[in-house]
Protein backbone atom coordinates (compact mmCIF):
# COMPACT_ATOMS: atom_id res chain seq x y z
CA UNK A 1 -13.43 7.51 1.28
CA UNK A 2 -10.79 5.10 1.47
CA UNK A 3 -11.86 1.07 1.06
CA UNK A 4 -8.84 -0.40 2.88
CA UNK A 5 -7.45 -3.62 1.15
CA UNK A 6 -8.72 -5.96 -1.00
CA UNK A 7 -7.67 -7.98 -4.68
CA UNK A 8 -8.17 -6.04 -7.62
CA UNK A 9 -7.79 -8.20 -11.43
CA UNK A 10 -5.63 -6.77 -13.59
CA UNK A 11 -5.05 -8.20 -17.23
CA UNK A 12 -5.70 -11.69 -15.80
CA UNK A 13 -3.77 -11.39 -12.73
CA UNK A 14 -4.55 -10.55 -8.96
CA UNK A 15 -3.38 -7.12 -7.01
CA UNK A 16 -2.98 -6.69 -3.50
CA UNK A 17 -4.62 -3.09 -3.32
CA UNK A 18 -4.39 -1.12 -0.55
CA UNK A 19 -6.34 2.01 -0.96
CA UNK A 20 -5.44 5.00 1.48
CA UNK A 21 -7.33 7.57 -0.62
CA UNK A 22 -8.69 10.77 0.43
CA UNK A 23 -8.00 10.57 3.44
CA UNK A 24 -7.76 13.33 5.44
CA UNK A 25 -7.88 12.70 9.47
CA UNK A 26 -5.64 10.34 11.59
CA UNK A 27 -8.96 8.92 13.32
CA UNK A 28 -9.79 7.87 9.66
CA UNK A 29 -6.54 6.37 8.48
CA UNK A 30 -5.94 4.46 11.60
CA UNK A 31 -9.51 2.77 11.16
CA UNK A 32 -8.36 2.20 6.77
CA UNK A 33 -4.92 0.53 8.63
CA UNK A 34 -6.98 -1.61 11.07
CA UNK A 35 -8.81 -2.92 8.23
CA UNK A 36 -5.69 -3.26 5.96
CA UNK A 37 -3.64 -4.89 8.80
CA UNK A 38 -6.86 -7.50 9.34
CA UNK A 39 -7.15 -8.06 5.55
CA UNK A 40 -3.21 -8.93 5.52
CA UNK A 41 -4.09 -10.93 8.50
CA UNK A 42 -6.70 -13.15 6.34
CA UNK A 43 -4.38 -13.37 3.42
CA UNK A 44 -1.36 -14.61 5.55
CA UNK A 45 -3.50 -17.00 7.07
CA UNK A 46 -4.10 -18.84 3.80
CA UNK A 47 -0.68 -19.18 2.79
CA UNK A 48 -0.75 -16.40 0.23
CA UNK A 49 3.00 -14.50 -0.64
CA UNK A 50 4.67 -13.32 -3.83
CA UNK A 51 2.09 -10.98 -4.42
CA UNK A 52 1.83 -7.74 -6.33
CA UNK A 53 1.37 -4.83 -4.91
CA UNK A 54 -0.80 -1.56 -5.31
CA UNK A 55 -1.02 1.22 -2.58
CA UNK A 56 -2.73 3.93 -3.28
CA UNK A 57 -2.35 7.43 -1.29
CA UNK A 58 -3.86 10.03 -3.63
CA UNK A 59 -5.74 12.86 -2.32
CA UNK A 60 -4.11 11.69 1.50
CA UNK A 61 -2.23 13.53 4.07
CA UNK A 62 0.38 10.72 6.02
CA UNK A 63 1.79 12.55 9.58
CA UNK A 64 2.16 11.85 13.02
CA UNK A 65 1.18 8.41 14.60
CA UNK A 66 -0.19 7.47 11.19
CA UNK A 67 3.08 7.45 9.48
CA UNK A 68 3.90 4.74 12.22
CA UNK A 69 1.49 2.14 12.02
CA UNK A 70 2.33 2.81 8.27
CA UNK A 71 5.68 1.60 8.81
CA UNK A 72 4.79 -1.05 11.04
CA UNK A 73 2.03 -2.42 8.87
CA UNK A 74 4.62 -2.25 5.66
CA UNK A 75 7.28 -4.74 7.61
CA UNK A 76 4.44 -7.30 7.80
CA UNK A 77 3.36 -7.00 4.53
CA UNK A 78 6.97 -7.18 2.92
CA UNK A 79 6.94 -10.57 3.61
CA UNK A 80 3.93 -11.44 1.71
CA UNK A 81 4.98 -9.13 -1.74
CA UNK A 82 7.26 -10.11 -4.76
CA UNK A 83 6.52 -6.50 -6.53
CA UNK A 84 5.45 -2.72 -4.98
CA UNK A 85 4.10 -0.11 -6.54
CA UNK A 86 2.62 3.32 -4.91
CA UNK A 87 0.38 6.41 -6.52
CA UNK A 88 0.19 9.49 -4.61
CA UNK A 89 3.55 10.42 -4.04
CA UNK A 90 4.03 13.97 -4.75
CA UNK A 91 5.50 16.50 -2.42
CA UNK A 92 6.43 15.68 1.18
CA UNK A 93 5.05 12.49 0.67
CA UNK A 94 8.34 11.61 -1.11
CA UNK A 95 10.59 12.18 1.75
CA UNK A 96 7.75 10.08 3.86
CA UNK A 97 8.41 7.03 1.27
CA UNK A 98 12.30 6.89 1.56
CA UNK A 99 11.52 6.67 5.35
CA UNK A 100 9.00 3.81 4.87
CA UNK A 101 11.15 2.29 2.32
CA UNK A 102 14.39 2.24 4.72
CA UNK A 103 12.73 0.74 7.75
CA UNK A 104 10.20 -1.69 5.49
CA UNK A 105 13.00 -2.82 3.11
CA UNK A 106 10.03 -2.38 0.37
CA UNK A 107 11.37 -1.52 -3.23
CA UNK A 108 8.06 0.71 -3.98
CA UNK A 109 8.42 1.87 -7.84
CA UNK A 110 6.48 5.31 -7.51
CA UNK A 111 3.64 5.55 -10.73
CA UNK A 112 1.84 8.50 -11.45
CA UNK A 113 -1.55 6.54 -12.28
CA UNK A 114 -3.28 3.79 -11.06
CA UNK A 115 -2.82 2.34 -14.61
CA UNK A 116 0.04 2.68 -14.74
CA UNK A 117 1.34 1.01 -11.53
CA UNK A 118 -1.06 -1.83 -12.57
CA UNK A 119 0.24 -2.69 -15.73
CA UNK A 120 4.27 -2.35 -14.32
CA UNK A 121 3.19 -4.79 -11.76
CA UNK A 122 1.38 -7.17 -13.90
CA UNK A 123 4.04 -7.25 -17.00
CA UNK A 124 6.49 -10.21 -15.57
């Protein structure tokens, strides 16, 4: 099940990690977005931007009202990011992203490992 957000360390540096894994019900991701929207929330709070950024979506179906609060939750957090980076895109999920990316204004570089997106995001 999906942990919501949180900071990962990464080589020395911190990760904004949003982690929308498995998830397979709309009941379920809209809780995981509550929690990730609160969590932004907190971070905003304490004067916190120009942070990297790890969303995970592996194993996940995105449709309906989700996809939504997904792009609602990605304008706030824009504002907050320097660098994106997303796992889990394969499929329809790709046409999903250019729609989040158009209304967000997000530049998220698509990896196709965790590991990968981590060390992209931590190598400037």
């Amino acid at each position: 099940m999906a942990e919501g957000a949180r900071f990962i360390e990464h080589k020395g540096k911190m990760i904004y990690f949003v982690d929308y894994t498995n998830i397979k019900t709309n009941e379920e991701f809209l809780t995981t977005i509550k929690q990730t929207n609160s969590f932004r929330e907190k971070v905003k709070a304490e004067g916190k931007k120009n942070l990297l950024m790890l969303v995970d979506f592996s194993g996940s179906f995105v449709y309906g009202e989700v996809l939504e609060e997904i792009k609602k939750a990605g304008k706030h957090t824009k504002e907050l990011t320097a660098r994106e980076a997303v796992v889990g895109i394969t499929g329809g999920k790709k046409i999903l992203l250019r729609i989040v990316q158009t209304i967000t204004q997000m530049n998220l570089h698509v990896f196709d490992t965790v590991e990968e997106a981590k060390d992209w995001l931590v190598s400037e």
